[in-house]
Protein backbone atom coordinates (compact mmCIF):
# COMPACT_ATOMS: atom_id res chain seq x y z
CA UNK A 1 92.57 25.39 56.48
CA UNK A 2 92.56 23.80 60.12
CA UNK A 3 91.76 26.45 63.67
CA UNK A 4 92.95 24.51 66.65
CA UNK A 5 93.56 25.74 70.06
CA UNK A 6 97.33 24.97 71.43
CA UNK A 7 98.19 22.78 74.36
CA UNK A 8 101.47 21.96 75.71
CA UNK A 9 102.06 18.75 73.64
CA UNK A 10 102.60 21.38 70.39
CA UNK A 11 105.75 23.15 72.89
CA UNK A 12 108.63 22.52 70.67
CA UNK A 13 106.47 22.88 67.24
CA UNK A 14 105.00 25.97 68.14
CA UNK A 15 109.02 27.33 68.92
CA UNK A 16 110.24 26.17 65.70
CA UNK A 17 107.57 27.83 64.16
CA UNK A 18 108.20 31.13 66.11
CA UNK A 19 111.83 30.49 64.96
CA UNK A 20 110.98 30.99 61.35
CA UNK A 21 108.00 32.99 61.25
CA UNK A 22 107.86 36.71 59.23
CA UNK A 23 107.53 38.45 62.24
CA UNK A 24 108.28 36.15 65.44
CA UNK A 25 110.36 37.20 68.47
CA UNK A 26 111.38 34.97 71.44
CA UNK A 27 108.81 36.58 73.48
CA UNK A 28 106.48 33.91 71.35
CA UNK A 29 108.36 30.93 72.47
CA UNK A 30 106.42 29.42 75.36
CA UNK A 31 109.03 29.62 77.82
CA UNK A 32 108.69 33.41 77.87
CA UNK A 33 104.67 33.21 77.52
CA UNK A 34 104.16 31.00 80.45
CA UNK A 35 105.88 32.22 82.89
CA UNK A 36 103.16 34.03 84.10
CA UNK A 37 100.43 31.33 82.81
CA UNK A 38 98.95 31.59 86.41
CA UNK A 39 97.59 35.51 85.91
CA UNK A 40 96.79 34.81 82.20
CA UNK A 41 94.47 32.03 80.64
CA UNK A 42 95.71 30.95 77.28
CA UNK A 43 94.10 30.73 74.01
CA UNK A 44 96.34 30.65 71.78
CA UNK A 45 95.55 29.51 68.38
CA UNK A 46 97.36 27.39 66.04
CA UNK A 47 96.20 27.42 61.86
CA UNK A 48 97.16 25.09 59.40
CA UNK A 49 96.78 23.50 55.89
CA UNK A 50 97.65 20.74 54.53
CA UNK A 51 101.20 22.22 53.64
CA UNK A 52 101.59 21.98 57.70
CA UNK A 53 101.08 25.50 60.31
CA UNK A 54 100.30 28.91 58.82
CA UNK A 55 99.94 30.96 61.61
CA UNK A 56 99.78 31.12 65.34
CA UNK A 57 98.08 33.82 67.27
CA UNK A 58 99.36 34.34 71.01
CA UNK A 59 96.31 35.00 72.79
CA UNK A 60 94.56 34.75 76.64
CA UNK A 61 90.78 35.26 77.37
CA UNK A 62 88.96 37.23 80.15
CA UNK A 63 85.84 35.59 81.16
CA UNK A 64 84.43 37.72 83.94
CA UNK A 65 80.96 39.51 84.70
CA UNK A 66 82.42 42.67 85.26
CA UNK A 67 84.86 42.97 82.33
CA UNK A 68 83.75 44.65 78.96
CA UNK A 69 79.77 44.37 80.47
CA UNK A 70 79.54 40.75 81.21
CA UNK A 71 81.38 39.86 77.77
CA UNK A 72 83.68 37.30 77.12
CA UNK A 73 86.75 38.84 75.79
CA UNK A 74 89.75 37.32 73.41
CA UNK A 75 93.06 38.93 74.11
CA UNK A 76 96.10 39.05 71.75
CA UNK A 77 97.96 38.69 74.46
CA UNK A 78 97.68 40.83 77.17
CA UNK A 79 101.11 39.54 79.34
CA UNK A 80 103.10 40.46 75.99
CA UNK A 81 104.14 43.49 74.90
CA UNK A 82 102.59 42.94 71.50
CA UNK A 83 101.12 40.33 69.69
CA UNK A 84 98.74 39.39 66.81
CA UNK A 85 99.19 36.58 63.94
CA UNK A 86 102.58 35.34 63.58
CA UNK A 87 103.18 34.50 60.10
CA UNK A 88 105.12 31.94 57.66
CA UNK A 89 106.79 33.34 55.01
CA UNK A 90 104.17 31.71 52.50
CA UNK A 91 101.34 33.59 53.79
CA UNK A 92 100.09 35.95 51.44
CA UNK A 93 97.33 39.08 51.90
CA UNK A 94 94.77 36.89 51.11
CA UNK A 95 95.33 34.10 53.39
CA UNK A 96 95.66 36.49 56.13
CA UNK A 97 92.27 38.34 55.46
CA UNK A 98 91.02 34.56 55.66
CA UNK A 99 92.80 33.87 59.09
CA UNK A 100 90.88 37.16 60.72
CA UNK A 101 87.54 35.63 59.07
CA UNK A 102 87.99 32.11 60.34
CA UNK A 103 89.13 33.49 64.33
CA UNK A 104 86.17 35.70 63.74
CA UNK A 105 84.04 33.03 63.45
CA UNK A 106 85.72 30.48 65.98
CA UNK A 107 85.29 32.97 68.73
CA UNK A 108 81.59 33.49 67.89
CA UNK A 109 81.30 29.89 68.15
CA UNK A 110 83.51 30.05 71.47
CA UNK A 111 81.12 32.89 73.07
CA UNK A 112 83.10 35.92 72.53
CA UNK A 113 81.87 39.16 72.01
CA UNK A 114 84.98 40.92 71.75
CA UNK A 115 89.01 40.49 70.26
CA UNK A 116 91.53 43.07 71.30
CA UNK A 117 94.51 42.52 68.66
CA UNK A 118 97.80 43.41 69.45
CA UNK A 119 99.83 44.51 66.59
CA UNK A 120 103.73 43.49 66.60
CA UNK A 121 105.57 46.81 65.05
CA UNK A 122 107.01 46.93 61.97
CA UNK A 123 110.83 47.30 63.40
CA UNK A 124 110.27 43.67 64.76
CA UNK A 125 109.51 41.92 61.36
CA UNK A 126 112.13 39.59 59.69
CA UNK A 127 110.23 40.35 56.28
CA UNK A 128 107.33 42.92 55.72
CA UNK A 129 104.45 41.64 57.39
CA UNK A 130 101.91 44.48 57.89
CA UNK A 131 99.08 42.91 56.17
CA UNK A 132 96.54 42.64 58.76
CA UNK A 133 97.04 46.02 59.23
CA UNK A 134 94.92 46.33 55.71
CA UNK A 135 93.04 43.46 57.28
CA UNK A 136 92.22 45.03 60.07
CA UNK A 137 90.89 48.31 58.34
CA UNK A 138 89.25 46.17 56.08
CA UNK A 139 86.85 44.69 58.56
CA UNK A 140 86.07 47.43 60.19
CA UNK A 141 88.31 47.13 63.15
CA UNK A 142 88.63 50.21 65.72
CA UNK A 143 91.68 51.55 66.70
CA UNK A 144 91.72 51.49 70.22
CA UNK A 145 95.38 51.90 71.65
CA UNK A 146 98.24 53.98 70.19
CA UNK A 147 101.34 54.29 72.05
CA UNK A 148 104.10 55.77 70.71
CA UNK A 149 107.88 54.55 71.15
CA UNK A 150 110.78 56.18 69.93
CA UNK A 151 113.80 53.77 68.20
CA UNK A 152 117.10 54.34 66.95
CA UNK A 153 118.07 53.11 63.43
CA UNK A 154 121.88 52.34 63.85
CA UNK A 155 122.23 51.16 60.16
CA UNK A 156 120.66 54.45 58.45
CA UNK A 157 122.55 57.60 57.23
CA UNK A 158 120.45 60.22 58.10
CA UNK A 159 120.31 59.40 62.27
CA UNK A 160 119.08 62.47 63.87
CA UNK A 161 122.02 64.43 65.60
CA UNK A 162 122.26 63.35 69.51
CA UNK A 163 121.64 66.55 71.66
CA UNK A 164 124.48 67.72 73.36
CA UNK A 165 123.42 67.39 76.74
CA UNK A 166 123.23 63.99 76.52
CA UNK A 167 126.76 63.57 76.16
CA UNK A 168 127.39 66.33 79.00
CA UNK A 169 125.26 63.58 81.28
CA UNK A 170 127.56 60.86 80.26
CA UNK A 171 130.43 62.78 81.19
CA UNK A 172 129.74 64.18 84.48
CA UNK A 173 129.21 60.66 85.61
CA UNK A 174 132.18 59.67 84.14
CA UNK A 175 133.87 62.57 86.03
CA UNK A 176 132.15 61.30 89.04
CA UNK A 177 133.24 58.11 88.79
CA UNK A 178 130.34 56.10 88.17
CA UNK A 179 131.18 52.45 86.39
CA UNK A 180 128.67 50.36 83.79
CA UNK A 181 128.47 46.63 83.71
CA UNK A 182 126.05 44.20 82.59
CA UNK A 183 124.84 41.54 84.81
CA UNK A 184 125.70 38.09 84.29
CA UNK A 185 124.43 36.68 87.60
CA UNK A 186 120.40 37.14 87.80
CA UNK A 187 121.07 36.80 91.29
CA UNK A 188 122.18 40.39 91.82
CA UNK A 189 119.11 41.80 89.88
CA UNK A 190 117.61 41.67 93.56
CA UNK A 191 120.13 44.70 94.54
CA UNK A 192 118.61 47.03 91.62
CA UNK A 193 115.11 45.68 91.36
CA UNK A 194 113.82 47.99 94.19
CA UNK A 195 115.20 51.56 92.26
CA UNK A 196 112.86 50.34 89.51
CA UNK A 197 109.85 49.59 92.30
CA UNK A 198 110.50 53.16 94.46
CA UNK A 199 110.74 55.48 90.75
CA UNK A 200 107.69 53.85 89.55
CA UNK A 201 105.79 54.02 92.43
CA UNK A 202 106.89 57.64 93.59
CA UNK A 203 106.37 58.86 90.08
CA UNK A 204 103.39 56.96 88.36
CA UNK A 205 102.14 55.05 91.51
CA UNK A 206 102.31 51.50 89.74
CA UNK A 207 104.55 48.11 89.73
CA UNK A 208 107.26 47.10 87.70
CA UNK A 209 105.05 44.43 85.30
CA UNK A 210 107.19 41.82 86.23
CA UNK A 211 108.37 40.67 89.69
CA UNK A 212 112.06 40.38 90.61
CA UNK A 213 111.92 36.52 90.95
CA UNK A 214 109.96 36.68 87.44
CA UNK A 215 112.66 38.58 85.64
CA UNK A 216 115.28 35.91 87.24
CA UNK A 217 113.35 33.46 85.80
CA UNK A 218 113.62 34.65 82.58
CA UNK A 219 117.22 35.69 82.54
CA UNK A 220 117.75 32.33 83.40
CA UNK A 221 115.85 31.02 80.59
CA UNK A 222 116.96 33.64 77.74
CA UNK A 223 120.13 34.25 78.68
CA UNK A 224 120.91 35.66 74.87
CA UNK A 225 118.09 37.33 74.98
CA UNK A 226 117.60 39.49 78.08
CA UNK A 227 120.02 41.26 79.32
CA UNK A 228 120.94 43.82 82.32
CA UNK A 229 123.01 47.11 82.46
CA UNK A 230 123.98 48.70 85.47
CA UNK A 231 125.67 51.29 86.79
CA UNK A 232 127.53 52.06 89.71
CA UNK A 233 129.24 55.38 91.84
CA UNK A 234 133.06 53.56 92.72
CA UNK A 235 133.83 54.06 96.42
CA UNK A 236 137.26 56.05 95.45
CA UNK A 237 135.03 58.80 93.19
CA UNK A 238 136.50 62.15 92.37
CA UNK A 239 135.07 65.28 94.39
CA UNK A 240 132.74 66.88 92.78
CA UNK A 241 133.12 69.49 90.17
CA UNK A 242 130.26 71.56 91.99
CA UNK A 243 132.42 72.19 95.27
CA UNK A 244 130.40 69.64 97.27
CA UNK A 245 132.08 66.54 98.04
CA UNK A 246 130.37 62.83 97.14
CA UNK A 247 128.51 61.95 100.64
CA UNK A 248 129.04 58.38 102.33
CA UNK A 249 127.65 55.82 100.19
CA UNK A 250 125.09 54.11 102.34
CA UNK A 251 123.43 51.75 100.78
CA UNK A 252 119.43 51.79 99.82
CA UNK A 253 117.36 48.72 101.08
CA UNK A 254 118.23 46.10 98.78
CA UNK A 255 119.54 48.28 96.65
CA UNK A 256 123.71 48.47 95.91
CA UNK A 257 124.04 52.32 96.74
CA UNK A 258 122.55 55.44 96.63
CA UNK A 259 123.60 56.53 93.36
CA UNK A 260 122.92 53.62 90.81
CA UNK A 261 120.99 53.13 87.58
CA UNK A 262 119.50 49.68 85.68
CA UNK A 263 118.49 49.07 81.98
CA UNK A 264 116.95 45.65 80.95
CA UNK A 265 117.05 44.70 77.30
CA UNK A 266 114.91 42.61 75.06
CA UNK A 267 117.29 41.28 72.61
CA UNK A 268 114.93 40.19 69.02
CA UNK A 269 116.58 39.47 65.99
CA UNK A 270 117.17 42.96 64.68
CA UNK A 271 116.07 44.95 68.00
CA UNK A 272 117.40 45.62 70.99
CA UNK A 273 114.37 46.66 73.44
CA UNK A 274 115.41 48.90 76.51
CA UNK A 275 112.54 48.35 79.49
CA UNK A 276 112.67 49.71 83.38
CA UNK A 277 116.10 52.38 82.22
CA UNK A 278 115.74 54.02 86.16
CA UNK A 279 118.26 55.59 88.42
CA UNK A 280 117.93 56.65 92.11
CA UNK A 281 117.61 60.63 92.49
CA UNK A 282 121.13 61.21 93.38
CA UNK A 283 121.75 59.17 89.96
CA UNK A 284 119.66 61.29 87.93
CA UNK A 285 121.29 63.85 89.00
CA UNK A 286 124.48 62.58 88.05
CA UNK A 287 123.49 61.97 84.63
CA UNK A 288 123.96 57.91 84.91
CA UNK A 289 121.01 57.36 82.97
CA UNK A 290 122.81 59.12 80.13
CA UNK A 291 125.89 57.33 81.13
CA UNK A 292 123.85 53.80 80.66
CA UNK A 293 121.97 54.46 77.33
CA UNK A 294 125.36 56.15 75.24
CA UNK A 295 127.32 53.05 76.83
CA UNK A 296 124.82 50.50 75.89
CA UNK A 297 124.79 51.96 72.01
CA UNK A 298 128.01 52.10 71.51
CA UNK A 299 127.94 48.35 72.70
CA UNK A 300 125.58 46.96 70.53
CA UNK A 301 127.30 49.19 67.65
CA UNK A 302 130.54 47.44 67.82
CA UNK A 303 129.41 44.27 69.04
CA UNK A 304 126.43 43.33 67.77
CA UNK A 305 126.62 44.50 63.74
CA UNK A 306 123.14 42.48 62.80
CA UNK A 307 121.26 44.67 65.09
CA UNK A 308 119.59 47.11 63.25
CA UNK A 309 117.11 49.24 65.97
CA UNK A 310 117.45 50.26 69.63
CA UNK A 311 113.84 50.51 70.87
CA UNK A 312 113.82 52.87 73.73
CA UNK A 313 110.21 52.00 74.48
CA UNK A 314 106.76 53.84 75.01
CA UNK A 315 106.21 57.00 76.42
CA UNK A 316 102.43 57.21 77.17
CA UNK A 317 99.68 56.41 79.86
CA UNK A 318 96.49 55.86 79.23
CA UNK A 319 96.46 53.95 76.04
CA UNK A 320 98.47 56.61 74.39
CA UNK A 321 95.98 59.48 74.92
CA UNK A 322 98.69 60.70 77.61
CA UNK A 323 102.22 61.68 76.22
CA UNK A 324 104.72 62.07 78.87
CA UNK A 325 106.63 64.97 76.87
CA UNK A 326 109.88 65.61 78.86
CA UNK A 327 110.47 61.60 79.11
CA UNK A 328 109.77 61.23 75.02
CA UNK A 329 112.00 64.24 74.54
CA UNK A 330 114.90 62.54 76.21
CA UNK A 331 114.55 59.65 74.48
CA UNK A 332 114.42 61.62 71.52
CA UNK A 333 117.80 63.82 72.60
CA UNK A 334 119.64 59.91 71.81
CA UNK A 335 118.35 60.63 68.14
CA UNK A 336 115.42 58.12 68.18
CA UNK A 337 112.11 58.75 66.56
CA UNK A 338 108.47 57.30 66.76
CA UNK A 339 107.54 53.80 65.79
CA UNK A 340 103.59 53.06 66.86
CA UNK A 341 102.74 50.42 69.30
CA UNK A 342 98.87 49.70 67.84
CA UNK A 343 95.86 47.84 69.33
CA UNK A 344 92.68 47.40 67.80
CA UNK A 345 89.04 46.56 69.22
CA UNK A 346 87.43 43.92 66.89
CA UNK A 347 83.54 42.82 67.49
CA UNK A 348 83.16 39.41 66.80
């Protein structure tokens, strides 16, 4: 077996490889990984045999004095949301366990002192493909991240029952008049994009992880795969049923009004994954958010029958030893339950 780092000349093999891997998503394909190839600088890995490529392992590395003590560090890959060895569906247990040996190895011989592995959930995988989990407890790797995420099995029986003020949210802003679309045009993102920046900033004083212009971008380029929900308060609304009548819809800076709300979804395969589902305060209020999420399920329920999971996301800070409670028990009111988000701290 072959270790070779990837360059852009292996583009379309590497995608066609993605395309047919165990446990490959389109956030693989290098369209989606270098978007942001000026913040991050690749290492990505490619293995092969003389049957053709194995594996590839998305990956970036941090070569600063000041990070991890002065240590080189591998990532797996830090601008995804998860990561680790992406199979072919002849890979076995054993030729895994060799794969971690071998990258062990390479990175010595590289100057690492350090791999952070990224582990792609189980919910994501076209076949089973948690081996280097055993791997990975084999060698004596450290668990060093564990976020939790809550997802909805649409296929199963035994869905947990949706709490019923979920569906009192949707209806109030229904009653209110509040409209969901999805976004076709990327170029109206740029009307929603700042309720995302103000709620993340007023409540967790960070960024969206991606830009406006950056999500654009990839709209543009996965236009099957990403996609935005919206909604809207219409200008002829209903009074309101608390005796106070809708105020004058002036609109926010860049924004389309004061009450709005925006979900972007990761379309993979079998998962839908919801990211940035925010509202503006009078929104919230309104119960759009509710509004969005019941509308968006009963979307991909009747139109999309090969999807399997909704993924409502994580609910944690600081690498999952912080559990935001009241936002993982409204994900949870939709029915959803945990799947892990893993990441492990390997010494080389």
């Amino acid at each position: 077996m072959q270790i070779q780092r990837y360059s852009p000349s292996f583009k379309a093999q590497w995608d066609a490889f993605i395309s047919t891997s165990r446990n490959g998503t389109f956030l693989f394909r290098r369209d989606f990984m270098d978007y942001h190839a000026d913040r991050f600088r690749d290492h990505s890995l490619i293995f092969s045999d003389e049957k053709g490529w194995v594996a590839v392992l998305p990956a970036n590395e941090v070569r600063t004095e000041d990070t991890d003590g002065g240590e080189a560090v591998f990532h797996s890959h830090q601008g995804l949301t998860y990561g680790g060895f992406v199979l072919a569906p002849r890979v076995g247990t054993g030729c895994l366990m060799a794969l971690f040996d071998m990258t062990r190895s390479y990175l010595h011989d590289a100057g690492f002192k350090l791999w952070r592995y990224k582990q792609v959930p189980y919910i994501y995988h076209r076949q089973p493909a948690e081996d280097d989990e055993y791997a990975l407890w084999r060698i004596g790797a450290q668990l060093s991240v564990c976020n939790i995420a809550t997802a909805i099995d649409l296929r199963s029986p035994l869905q947990a029952p949706m709490e019923e003020r979920r569906g009192r949210g949707k209806r109030r802003a229904a009653r209110l008049g509040y409209g969901v679309r999805r976004l076709t045009n990327p170029d109206e993102l740029g009307r929603y994009w700042p309720v995302i920046e103000e709620n993340l900033r007023s409540c967790h004083d960070t960024r969206p992880v991606h830009s406006c212009q950056e999500m654009q971008l990839l709209m543009r380029r996965f236009p099957e795969n990403i996609k935005v929900w919206v909604a809207d308060a219409r200008p002829a609304a209903p009074e309101r049923h608390d005796g106070e009548d809708r105020h004058d819809m002036q609109p926010l800076q860049g924004c389309g009004a004061t009450e709005s709300g925006i979900i972007v979804v990761f379309e993979a395969d079998a998962v839908a994954h919801s990211q940035y589902p925010h509202a503006t305060e009078q929104g919230k209020k309104d119960g759009v958010m509710d509004l969005l999420f019941l509308h968006v399920l009963e979307e991909y329920k009747k139109e999309r029958p090969s999807l399997r999971y909704f993924d409502f996301g994580i609910s944690n800070e600081q690498g999952g030893r912080f559990l935001n409670e009241g936002l993982q028990a409204q994900k949870e009111g939709f029915g959803a339950h945990g799947v892990a988000y893993r990441q492990w701290s390997i010494p080389v």
